[in-house]
Protein backbone atom coordinates (compact mmCIF):
# COMPACT_ATOMS: atom_id res chain seq x y z
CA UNK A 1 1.05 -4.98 28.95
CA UNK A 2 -2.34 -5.97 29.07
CA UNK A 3 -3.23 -3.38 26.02
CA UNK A 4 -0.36 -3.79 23.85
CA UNK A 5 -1.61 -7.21 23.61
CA UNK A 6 -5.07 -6.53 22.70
CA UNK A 7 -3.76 -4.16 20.29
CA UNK A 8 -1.92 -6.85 18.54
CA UNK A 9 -4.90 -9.45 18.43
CA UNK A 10 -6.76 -6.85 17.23
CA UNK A 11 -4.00 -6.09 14.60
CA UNK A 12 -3.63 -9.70 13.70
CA UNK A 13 -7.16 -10.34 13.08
CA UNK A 14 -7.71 -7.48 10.91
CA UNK A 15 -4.64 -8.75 8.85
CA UNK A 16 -6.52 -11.81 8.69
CA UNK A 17 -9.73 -10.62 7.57
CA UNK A 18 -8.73 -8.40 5.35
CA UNK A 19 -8.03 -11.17 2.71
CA UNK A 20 -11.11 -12.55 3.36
CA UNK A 21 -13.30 -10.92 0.39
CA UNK A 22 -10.33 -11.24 -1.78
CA UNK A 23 -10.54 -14.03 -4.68
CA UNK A 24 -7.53 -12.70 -6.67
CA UNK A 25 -4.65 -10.06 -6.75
CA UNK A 26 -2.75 -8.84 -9.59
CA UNK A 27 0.44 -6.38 -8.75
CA UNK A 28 2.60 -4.35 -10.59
CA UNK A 29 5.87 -2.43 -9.79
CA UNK A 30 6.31 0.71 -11.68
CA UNK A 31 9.41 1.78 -10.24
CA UNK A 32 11.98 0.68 -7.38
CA UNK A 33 14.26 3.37 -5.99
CA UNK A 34 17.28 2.07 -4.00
CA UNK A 35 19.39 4.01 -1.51
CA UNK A 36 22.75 4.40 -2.66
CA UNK A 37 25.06 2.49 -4.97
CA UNK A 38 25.08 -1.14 -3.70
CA UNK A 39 22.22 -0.22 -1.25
CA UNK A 40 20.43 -3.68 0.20
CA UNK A 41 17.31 -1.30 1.01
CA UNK A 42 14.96 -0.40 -1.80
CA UNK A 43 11.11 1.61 -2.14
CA UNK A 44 9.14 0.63 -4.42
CA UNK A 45 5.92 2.25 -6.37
CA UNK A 46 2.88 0.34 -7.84
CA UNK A 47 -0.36 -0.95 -8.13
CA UNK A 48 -2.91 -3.40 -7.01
CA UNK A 49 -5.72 -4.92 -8.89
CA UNK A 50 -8.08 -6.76 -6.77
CA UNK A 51 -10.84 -9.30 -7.87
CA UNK A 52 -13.63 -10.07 -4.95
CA UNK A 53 -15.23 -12.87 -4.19
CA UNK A 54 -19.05 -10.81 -4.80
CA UNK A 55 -18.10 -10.23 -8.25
CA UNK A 56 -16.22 -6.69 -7.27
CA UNK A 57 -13.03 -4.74 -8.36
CA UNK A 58 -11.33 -3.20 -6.70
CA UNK A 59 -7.46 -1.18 -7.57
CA UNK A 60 -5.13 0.92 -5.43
CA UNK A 61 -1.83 2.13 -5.46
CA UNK A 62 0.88 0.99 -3.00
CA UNK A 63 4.42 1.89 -1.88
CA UNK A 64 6.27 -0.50 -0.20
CA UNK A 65 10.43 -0.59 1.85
CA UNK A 66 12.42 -3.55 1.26
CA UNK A 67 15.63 -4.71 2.81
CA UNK A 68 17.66 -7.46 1.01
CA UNK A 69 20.03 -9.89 2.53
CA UNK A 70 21.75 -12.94 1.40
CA UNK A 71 22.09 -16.12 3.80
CA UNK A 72 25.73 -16.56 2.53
CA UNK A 73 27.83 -14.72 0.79
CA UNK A 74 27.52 -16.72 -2.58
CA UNK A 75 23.84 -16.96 -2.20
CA UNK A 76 20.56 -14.81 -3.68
CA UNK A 77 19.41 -12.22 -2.53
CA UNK A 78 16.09 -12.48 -0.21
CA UNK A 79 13.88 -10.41 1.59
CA UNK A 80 14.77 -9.83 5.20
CA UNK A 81 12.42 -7.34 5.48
CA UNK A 82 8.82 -5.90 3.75
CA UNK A 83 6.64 -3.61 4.81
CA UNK A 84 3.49 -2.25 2.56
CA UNK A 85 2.09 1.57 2.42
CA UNK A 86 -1.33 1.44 1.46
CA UNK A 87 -3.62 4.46 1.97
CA UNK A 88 -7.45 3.45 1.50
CA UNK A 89 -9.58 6.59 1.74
CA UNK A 90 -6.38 8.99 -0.42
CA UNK A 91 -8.34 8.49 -3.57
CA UNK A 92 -11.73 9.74 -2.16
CA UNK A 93 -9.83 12.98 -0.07
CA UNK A 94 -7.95 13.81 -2.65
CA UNK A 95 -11.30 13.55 -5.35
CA UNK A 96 -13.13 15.57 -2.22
CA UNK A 97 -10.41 18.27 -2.39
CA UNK A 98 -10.08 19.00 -6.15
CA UNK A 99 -13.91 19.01 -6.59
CA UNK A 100 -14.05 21.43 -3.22
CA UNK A 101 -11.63 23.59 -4.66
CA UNK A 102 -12.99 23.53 -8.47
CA UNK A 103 -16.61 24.86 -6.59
CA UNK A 104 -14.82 27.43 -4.89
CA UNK A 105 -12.64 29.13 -7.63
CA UNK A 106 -15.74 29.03 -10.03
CA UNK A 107 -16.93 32.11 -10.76
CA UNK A 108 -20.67 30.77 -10.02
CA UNK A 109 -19.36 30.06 -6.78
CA UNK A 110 -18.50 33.78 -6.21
CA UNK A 111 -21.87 35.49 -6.26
């Protein structure tokens, strides 16, 4: 029990400090894909521009599952539950694996 708490401070103050460089956020949804007709649970695609507090920029793509509920039948709809997919080291594996492949397959690479 002991670890599963110190997991979760540990998780907590990470979610805290991750905020802490950030001045500003700007995000944008490109695209939300429900499931089913009528469907109260929703992904959605987009992006993330970030302005730091040392002058920095920062942007990333995110994905994110969303499950909508109203408090009463006549009332809006609200999030019951949001959880965010971000993946910080994608752009720099994927960059790695096109430029690794690109000095393979050349035919410099070859001799």
């Amino acid at each position: 029990m002991r670890l599963v708490i110190d997991l979760w401070l540990e998780i907590l103050q990470t979610r805290k400090s991750m905020w802490s460089a950030v001045k500003s956020r700007r995000h944008t949804v490109f695209k939300i894909f429900p499931f089913g007709n009528g469907s109260n649970e929703v992904m959605l695609y987009g992006h993330v521009a970030y302005d730091l507090k040392d002058g920095g920029h920062a942007e990333k793509d995110w994905a994110a599952r969303a499950i909508l509920a109203r408090s009463s039948d006549e009332g809006p709809l609200q999030l019951q539950f949001y959880q965010v997919y971000l993946v910080r080291i994608a752009d720099d594996i994927c960059r790695h694996s096109v430029n690794t492949y690109k000095d393979t397959a050349s035919p410099s690479s070859s001799k």
